[in-house]
PDB file of N, CA and C in Angstrom:
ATOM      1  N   UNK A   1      55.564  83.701 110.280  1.00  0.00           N
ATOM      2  CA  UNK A   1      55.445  82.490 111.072  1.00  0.00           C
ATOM      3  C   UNK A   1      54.664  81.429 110.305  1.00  0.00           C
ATOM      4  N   UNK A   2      53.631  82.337 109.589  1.00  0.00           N
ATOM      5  CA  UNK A   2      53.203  81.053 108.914  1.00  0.00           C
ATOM      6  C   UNK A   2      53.870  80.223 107.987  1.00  0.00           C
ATOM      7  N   UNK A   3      54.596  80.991 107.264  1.00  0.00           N
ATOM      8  CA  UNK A   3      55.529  80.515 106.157  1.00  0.00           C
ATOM      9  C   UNK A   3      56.320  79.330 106.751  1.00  0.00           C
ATOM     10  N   UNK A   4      57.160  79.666 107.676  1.00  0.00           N
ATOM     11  CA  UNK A   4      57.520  79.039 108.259  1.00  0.00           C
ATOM     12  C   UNK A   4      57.188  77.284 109.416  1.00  0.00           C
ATOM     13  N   UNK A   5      55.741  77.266 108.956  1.00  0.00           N
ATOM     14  CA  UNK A   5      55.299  76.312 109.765  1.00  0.00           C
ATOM     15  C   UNK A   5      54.929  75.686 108.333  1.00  0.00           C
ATOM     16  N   UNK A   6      54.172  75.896 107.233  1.00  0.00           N
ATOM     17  CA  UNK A   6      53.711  75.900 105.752  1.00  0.00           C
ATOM     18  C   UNK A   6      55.447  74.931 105.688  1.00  0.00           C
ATOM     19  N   UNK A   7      56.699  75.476 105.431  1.00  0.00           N
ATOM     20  CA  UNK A   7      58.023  74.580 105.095  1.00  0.00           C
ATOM     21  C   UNK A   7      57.853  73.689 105.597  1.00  0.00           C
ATOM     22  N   UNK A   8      57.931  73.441 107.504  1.00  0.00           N
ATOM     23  CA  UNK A   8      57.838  72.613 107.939  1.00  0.00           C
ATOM     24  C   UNK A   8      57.304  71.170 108.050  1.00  0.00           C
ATOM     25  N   UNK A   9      55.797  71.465 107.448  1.00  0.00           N
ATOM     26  CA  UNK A   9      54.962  70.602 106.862  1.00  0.00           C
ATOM     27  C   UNK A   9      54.746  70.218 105.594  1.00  0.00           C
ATOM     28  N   UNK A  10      55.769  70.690 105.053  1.00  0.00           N
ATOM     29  CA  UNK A  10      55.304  70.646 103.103  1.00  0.00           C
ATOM     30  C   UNK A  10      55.587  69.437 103.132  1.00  0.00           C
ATOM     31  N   UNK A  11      55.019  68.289 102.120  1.00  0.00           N
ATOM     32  CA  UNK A  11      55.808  67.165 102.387  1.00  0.00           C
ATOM     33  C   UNK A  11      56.922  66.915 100.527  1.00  0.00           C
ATOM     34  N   UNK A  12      56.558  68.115 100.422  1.00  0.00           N
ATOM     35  CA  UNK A  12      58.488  68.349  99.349  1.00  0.00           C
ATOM     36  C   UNK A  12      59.867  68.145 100.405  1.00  0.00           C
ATOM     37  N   UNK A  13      59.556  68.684 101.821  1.00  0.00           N
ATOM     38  CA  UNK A  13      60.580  68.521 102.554  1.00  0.00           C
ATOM     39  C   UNK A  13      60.360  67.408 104.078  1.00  0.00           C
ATOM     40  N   UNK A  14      60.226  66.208 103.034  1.00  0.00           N
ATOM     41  CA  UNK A  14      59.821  65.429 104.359  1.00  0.00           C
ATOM     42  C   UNK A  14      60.923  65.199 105.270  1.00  0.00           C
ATOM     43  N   UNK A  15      60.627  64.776 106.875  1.00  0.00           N
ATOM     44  CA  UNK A  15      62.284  64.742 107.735  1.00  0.00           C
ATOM     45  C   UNK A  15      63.104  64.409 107.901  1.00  0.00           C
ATOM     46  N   UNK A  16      63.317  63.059 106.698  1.00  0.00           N
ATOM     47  CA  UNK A  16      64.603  62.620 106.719  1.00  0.00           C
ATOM     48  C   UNK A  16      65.277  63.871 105.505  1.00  0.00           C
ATOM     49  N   UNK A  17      64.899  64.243 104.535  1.00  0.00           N
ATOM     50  CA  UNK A  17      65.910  65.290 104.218  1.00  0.00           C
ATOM     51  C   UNK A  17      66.068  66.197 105.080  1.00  0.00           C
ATOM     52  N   UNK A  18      65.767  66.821 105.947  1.00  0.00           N
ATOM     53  CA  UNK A  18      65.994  67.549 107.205  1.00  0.00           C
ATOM     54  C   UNK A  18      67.348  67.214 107.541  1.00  0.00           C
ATOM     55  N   UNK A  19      67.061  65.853 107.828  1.00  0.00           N
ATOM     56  CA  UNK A  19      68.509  65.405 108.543  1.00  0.00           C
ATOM     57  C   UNK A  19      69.932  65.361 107.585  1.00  0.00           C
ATOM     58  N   UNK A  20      69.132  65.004 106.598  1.00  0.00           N
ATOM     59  CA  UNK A  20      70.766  64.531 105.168  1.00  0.00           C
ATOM     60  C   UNK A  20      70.460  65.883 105.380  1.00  0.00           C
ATOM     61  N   UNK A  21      70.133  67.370 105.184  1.00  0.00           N
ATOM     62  CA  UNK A  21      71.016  68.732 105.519  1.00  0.00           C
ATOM     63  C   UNK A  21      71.789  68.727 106.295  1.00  0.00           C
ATOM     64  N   UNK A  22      71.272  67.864 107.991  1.00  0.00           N
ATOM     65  CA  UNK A  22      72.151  68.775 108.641  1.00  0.00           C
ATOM     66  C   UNK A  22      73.489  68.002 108.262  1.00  0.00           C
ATOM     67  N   UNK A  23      73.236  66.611 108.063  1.00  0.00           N
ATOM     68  CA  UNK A  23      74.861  66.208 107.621  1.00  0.00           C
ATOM     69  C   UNK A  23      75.903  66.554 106.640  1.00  0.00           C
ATOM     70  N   UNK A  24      75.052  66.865 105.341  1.00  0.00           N
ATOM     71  CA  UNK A  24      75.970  67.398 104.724  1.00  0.00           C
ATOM     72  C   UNK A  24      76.165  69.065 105.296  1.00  0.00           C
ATOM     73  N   UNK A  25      75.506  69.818 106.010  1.00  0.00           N
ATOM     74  CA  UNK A  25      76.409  70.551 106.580  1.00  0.00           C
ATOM     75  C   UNK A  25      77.858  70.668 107.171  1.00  0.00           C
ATOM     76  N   UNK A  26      77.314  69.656 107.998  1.00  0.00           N
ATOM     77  CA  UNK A  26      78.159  69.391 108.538  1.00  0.00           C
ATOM     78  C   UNK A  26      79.699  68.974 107.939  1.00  0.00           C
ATOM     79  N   UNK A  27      79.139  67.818 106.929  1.00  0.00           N
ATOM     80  CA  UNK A  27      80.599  67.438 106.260  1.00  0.00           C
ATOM     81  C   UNK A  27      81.135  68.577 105.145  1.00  0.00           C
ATOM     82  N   UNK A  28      80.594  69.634 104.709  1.00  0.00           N
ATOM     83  CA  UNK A  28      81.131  70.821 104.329  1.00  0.00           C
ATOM     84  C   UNK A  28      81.908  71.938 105.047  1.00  0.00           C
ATOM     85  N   UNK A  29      81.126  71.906 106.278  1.00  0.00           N
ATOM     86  CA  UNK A  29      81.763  72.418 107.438  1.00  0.00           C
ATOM     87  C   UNK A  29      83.492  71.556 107.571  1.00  0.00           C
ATOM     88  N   UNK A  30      83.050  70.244 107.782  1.00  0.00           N
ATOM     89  CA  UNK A  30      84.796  69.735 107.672  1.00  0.00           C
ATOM     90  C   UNK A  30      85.604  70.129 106.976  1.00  0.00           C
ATOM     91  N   UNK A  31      85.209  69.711 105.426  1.00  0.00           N
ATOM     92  CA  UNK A  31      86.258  70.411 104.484  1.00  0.00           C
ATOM     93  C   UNK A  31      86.484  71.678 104.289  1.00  0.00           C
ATOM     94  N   UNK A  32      85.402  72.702 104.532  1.00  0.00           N
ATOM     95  CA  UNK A  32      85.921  73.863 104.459  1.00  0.00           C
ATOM     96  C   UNK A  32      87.417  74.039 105.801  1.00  0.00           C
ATOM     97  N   UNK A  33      86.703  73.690 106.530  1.00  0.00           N
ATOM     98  CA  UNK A  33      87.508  73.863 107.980  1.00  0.00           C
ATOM     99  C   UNK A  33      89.380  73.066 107.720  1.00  0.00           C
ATOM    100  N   UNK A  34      88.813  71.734 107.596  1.00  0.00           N
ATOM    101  CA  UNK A  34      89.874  71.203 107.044  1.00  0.00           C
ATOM    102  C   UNK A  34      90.987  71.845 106.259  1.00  0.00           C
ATOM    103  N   UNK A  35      90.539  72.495 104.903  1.00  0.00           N
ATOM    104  CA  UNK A  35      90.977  73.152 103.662  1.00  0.00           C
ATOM    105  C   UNK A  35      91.651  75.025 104.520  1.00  0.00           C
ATOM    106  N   UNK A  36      90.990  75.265 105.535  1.00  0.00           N
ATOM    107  CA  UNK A  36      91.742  76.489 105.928  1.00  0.00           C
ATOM    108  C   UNK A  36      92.800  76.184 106.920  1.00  0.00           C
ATOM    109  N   UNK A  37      92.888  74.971 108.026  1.00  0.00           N
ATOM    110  CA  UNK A  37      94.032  74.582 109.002  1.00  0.00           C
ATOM    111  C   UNK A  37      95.058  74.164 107.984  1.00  0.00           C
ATOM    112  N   UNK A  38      94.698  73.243 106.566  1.00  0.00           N
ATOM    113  CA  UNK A  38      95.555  72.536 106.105  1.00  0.00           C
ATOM    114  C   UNK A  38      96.761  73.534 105.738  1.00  0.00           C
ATOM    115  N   UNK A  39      95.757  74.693 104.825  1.00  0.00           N
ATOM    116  CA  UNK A  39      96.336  75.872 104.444  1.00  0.00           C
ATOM    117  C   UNK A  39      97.225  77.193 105.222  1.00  0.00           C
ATOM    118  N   UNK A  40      97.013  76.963 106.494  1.00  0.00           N
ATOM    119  CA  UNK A  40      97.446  77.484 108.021  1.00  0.00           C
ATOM    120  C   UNK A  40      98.999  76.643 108.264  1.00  0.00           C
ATOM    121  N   UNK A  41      98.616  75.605 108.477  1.00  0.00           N
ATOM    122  CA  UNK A  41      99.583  74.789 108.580  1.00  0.00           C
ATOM    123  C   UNK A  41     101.192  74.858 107.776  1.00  0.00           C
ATOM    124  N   UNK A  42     100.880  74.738 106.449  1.00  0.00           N
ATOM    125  CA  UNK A  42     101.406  74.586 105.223  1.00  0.00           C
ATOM    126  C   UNK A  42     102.419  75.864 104.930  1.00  0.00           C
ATOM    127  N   UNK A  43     101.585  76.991 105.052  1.00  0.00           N
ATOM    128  CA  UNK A  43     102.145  78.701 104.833  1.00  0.00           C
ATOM    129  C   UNK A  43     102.923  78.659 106.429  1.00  0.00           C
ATOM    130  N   UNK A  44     102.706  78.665 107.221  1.00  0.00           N
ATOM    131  CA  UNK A  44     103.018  79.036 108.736  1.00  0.00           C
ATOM    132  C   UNK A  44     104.163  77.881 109.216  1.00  0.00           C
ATOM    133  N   UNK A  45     104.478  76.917 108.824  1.00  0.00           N
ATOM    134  CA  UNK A  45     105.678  75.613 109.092  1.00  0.00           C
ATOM    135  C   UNK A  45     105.410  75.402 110.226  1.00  0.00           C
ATOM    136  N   UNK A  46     104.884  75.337 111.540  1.00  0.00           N
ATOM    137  CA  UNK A  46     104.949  74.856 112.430  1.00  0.00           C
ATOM    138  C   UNK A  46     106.090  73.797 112.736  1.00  0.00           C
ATOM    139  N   UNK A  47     106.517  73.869 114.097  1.00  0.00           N
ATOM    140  CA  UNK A  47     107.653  72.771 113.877  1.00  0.00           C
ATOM    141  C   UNK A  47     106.991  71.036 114.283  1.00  0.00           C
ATOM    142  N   UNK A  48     105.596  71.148 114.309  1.00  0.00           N
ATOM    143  CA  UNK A  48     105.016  69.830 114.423  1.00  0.00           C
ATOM    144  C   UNK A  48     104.978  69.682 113.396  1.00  0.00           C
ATOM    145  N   UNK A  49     105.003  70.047 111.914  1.00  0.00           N
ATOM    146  CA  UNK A  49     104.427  69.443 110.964  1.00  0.00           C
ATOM    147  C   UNK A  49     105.776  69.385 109.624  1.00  0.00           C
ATOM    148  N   UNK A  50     107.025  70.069 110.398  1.00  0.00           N
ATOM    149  CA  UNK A  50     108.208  69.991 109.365  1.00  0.00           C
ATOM    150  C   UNK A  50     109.320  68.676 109.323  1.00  0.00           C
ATOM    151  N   UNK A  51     109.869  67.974 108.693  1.00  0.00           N
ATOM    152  CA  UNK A  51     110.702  67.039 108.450  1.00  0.00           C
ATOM    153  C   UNK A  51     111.330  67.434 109.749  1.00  0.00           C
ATOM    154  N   UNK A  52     111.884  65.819 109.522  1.00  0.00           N
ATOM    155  CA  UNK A  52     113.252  65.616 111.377  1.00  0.00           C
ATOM    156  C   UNK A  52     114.316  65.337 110.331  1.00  0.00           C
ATOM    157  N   UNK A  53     115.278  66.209 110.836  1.00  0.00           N
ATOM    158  CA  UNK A  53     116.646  65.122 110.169  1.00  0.00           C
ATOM    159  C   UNK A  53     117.541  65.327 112.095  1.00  0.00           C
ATOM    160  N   UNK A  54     117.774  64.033 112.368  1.00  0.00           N
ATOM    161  CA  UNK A  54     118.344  63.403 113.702  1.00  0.00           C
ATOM    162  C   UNK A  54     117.772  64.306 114.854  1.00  0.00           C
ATOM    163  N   UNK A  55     116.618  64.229 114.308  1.00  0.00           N
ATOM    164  CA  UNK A  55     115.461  64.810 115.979  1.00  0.00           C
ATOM    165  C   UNK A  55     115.341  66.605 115.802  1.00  0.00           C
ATOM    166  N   UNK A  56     116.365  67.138 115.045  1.00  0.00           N
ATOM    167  CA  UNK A  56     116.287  68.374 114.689  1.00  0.00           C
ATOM    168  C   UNK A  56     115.106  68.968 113.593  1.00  0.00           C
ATOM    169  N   UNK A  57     113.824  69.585 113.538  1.00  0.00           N
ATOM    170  CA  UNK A  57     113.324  70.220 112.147  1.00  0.00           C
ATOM    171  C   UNK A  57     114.500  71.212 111.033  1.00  0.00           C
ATOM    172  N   UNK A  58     114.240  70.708 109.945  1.00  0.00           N
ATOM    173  CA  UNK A  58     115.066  71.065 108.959  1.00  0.00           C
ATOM    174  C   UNK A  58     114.330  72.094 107.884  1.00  0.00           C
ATOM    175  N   UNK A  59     113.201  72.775 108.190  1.00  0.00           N
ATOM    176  CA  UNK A  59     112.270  73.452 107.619  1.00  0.00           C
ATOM    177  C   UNK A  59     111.864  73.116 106.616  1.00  0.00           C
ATOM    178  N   UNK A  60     111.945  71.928 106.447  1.00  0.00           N
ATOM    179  CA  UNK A  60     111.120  72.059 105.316  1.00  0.00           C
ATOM    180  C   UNK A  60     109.851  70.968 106.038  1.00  0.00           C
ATOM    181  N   UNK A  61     108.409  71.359 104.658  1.00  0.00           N
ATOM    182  CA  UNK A  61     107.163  70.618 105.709  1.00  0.00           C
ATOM    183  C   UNK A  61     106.977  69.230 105.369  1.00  0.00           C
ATOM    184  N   UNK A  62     106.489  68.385 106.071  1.00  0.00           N
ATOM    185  CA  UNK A  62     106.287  67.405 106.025  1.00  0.00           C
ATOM    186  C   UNK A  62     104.683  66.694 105.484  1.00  0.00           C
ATOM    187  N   UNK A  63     104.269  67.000 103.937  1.00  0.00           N
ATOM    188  CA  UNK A  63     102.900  66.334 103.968  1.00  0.00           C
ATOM    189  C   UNK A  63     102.176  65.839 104.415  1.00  0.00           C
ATOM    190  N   UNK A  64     102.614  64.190 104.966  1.00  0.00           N
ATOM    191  CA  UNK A  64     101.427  63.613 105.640  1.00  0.00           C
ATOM    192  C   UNK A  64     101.443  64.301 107.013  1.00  0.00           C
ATOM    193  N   UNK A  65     102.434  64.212 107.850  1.00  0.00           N
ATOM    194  CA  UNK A  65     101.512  64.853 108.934  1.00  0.00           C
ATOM    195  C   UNK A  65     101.070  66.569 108.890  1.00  0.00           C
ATOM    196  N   UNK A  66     100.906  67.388 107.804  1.00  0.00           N
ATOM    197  CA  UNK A  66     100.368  68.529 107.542  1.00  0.00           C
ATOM    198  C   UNK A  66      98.995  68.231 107.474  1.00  0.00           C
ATOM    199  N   UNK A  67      98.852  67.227 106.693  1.00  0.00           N
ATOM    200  CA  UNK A  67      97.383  66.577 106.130  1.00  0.00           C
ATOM    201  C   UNK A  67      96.583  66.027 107.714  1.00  0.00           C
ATOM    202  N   UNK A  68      97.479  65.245 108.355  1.00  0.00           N
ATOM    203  CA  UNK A  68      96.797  64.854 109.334  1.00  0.00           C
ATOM    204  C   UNK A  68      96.676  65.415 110.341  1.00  0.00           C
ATOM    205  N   UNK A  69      97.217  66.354 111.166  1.00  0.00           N
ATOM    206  CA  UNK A  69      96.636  67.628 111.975  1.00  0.00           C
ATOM    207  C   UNK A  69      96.017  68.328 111.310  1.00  0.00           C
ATOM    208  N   UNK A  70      95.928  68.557 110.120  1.00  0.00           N
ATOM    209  CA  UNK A  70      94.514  69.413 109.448  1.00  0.00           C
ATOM    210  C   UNK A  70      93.336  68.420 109.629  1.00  0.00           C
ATOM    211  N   UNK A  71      93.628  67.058 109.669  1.00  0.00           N
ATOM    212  CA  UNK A  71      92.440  66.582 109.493  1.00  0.00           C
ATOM    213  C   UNK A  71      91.864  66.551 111.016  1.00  0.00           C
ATOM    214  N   UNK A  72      92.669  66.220 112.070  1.00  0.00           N
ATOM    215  CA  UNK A  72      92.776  66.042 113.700  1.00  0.00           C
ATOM    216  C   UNK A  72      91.912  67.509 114.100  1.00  0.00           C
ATOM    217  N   UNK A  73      92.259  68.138 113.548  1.00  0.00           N
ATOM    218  CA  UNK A  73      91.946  69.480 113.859  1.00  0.00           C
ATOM    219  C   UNK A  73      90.502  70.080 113.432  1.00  0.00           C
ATOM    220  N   UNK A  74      90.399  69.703 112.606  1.00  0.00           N
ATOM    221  CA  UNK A  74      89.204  69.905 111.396  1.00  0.00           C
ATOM    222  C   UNK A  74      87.760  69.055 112.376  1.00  0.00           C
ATOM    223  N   UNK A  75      88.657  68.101 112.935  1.00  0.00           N
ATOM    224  CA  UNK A  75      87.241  66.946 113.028  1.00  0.00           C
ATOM    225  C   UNK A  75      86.800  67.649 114.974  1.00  0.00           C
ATOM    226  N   UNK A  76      87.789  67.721 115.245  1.00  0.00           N
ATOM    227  CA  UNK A  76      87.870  68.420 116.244  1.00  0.00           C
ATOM    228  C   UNK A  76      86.651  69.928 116.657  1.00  0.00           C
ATOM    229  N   UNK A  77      87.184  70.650 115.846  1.00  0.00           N
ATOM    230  CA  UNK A  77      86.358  71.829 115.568  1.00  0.00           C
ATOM    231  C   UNK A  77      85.342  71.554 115.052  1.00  0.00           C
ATOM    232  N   UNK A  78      85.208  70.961 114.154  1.00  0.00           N
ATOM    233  CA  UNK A  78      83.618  70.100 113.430  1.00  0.00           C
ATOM    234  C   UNK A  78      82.575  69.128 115.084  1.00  0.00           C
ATOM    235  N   UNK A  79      83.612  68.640 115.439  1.00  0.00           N
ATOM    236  CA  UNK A  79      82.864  68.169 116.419  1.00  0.00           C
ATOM    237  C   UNK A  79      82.438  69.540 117.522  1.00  0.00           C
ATOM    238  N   UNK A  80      83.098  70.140 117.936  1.00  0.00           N
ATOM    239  CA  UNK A  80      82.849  71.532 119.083  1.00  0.00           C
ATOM    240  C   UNK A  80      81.418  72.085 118.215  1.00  0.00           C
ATOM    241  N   UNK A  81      81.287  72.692 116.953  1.00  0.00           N
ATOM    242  CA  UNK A  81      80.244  73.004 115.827  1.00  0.00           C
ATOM    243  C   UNK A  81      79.242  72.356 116.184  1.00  0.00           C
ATOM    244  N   UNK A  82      79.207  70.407 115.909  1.00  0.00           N
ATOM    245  CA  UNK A  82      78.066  69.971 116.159  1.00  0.00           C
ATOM    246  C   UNK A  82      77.527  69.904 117.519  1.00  0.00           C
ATOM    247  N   UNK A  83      77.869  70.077 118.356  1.00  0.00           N
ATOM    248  CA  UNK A  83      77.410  69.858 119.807  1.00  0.00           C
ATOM    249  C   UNK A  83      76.914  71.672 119.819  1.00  0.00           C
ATOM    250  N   UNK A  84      77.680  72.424 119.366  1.00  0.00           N
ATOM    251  CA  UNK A  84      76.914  73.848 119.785  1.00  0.00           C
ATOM    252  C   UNK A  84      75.799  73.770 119.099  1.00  0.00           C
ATOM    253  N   UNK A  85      75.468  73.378 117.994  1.00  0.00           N
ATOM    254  CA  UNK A  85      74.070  73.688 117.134  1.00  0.00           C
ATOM    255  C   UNK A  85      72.768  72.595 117.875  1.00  0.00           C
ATOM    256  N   UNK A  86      73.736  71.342 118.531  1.00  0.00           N
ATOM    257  CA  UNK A  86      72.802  70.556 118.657  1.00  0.00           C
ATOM    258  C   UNK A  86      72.012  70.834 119.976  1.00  0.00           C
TER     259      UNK A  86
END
């Protein structure tokens, strides 16, 4: 416990770096998160994220919106993350 109160007060770790942790947590948390839906997405074809040819999916995937439900998704779950820790 003491150790622990000794960090708290060191002033090597004064409280605004406290905070730039928790953010870049956080924004690592995105990209990791990001980087595994994108990768979910991509292997798995979903038919939200594959080319239309005349309203029909044609299997094959469609980049940008692969990229952007990974990202929808990512920020999503990143947000659920920050509210549980906070």
């Amino acid at each position: 416990m003491s150790a622990r109160l000794r960090s708290e007060t060191s002033p090597i770790f004064p409280e605004s770096d406290k905070k730039t942790g928790k953010g870049m947590k956080l924004l690592l948390t995105f990209i990791v998160i990001f980087l595994v839906f994108w990768f979910i997405l991509y292997i798995s074809h979903p038919v939200w994220v594959q080319n239309k040819v005349n309203g029909n999916p044609d299997g094959s995937i469609n980049n940008l919106r692969c990229f952007l439900y990974s990202i929808i998704i990512a920020a999503i779950v990143t947000l659920i993350v920050w509210m549980i820790i906070k």
